[in-house]
Protein backbone atom coordinates (compact mmCIF):
# COMPACT_ATOMS: atom_id res chain seq x y z
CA UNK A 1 51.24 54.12 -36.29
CA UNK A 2 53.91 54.87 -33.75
CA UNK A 3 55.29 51.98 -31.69
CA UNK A 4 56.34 52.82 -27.96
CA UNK A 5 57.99 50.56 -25.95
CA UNK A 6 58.08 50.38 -22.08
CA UNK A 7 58.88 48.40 -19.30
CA UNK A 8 56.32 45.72 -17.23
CA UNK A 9 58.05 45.32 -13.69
CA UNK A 10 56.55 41.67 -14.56
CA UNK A 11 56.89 41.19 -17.83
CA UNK A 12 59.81 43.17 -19.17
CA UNK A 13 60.06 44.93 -22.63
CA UNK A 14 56.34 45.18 -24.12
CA UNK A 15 55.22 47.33 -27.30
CA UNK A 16 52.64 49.81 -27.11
CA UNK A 17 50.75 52.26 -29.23
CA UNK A 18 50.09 55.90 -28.91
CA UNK A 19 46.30 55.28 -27.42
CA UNK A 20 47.53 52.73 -24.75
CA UNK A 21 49.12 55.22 -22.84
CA UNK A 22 48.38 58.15 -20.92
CA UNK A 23 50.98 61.19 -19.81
CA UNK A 24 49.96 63.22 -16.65
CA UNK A 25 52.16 66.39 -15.69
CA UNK A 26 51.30 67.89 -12.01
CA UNK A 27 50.67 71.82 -12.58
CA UNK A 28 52.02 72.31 -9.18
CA UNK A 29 55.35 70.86 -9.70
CA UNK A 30 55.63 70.16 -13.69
CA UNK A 31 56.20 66.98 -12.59
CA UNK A 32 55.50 64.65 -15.23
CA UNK A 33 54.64 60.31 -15.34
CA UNK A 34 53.33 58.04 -17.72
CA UNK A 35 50.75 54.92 -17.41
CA UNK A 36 49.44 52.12 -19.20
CA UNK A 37 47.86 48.79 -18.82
CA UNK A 38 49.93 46.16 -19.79
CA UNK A 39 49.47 44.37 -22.72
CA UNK A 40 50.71 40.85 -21.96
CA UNK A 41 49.56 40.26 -18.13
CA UNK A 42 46.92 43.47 -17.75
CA UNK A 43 48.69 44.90 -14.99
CA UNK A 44 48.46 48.91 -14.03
CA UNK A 45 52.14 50.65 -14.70
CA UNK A 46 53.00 53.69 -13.66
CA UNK A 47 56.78 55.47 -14.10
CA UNK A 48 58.15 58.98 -13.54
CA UNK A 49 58.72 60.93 -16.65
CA UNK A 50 60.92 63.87 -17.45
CA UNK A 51 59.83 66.66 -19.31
CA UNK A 52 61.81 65.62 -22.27
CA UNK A 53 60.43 62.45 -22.11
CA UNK A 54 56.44 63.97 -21.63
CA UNK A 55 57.35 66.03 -24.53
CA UNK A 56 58.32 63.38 -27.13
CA UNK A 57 55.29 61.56 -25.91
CA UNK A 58 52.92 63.77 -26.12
CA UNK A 59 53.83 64.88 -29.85
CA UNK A 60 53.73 60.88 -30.52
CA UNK A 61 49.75 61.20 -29.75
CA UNK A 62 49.93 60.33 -26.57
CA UNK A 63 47.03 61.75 -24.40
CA UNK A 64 48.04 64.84 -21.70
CA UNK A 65 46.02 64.79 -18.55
CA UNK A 66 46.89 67.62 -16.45
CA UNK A 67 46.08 67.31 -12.86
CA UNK A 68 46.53 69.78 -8.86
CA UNK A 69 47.96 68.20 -5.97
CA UNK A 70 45.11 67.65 -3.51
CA UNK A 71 44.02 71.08 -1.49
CA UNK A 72 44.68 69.30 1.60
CA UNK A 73 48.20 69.11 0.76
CA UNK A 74 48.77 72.91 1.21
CA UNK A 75 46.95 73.45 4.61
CA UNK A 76 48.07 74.32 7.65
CA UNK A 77 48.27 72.00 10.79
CA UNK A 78 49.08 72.65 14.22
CA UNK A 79 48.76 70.94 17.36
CA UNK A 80 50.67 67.26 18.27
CA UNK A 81 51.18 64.71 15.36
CA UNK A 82 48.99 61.65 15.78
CA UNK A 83 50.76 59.04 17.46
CA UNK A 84 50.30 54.96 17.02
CA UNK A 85 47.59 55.35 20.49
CA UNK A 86 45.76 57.87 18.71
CA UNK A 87 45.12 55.90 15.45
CA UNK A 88 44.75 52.44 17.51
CA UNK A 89 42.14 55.26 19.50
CA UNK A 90 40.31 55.77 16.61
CA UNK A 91 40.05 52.33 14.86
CA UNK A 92 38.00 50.91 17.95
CA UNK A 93 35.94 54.40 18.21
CA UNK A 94 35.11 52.67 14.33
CA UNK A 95 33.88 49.97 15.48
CA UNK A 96 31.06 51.65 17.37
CA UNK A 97 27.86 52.61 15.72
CA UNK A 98 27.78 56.14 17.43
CA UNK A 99 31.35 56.73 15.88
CA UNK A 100 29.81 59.64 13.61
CA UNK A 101 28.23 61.52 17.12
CA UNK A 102 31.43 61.10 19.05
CA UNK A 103 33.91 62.64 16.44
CA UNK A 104 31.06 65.48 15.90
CA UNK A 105 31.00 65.87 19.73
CA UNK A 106 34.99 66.58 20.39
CA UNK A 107 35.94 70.24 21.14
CA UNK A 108 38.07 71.89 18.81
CA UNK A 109 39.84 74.83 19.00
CA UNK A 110 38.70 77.13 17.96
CA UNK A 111 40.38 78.99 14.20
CA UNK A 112 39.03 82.26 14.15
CA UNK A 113 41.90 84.96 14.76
């Protein structure tokens, strides 16, 4: 069995096998990164990967998970950028139990063209 081995920002240089990682590669960007769980303090790690570096894991067994960049990402926005107000604005309108009725309430304009 194939032994990788990757860095722990905590625990340095640790050995891992094929199954104990997982590759993902963005399909927007072919971006690619790499993940695993620790073995010595059970930690989440992510890193960046290059393609090279996707490729030579992926033919060592490791699982390829394939994955979009949320939809939101690629819509359009208009109108002012929320300031510190606004969001300080919103966090008390949260603290109301009629939060849900006053954010259905607010006038938008309208996007029909």
């Amino acid at each position: 069995m194939t032994t990788i081995r990757a860095q722990c920002p905590s625990c340095g240089d640790v050995r891992l096998t094929a199954v104990d990682l997982t590759v993902r590669v963005c399909i927007d960007d072919d971006t690619g990164s790499y993940w695993f769980r620790c073995p010595e303090c059970d930690g989440p790690v992510a890193k960046p990967a290059s393609s090279h570096i996707v490729d030579l894991l992926v033919s060592s067994g490791v699982r390829l998970e394939m994955w979009r960049r949320p939809a939101e990402l690629r819509e359009r926005r208009d109108g002012p950028a929320l300031t510190l107000d606004d969001l300080l604005d919103f966090h008390v309108l949260l603290q109301r139990d009629d939060w849900m009725d006053e954010v259905a309430s607010i006038d938008r304009p309208s996007t029909a063209g």
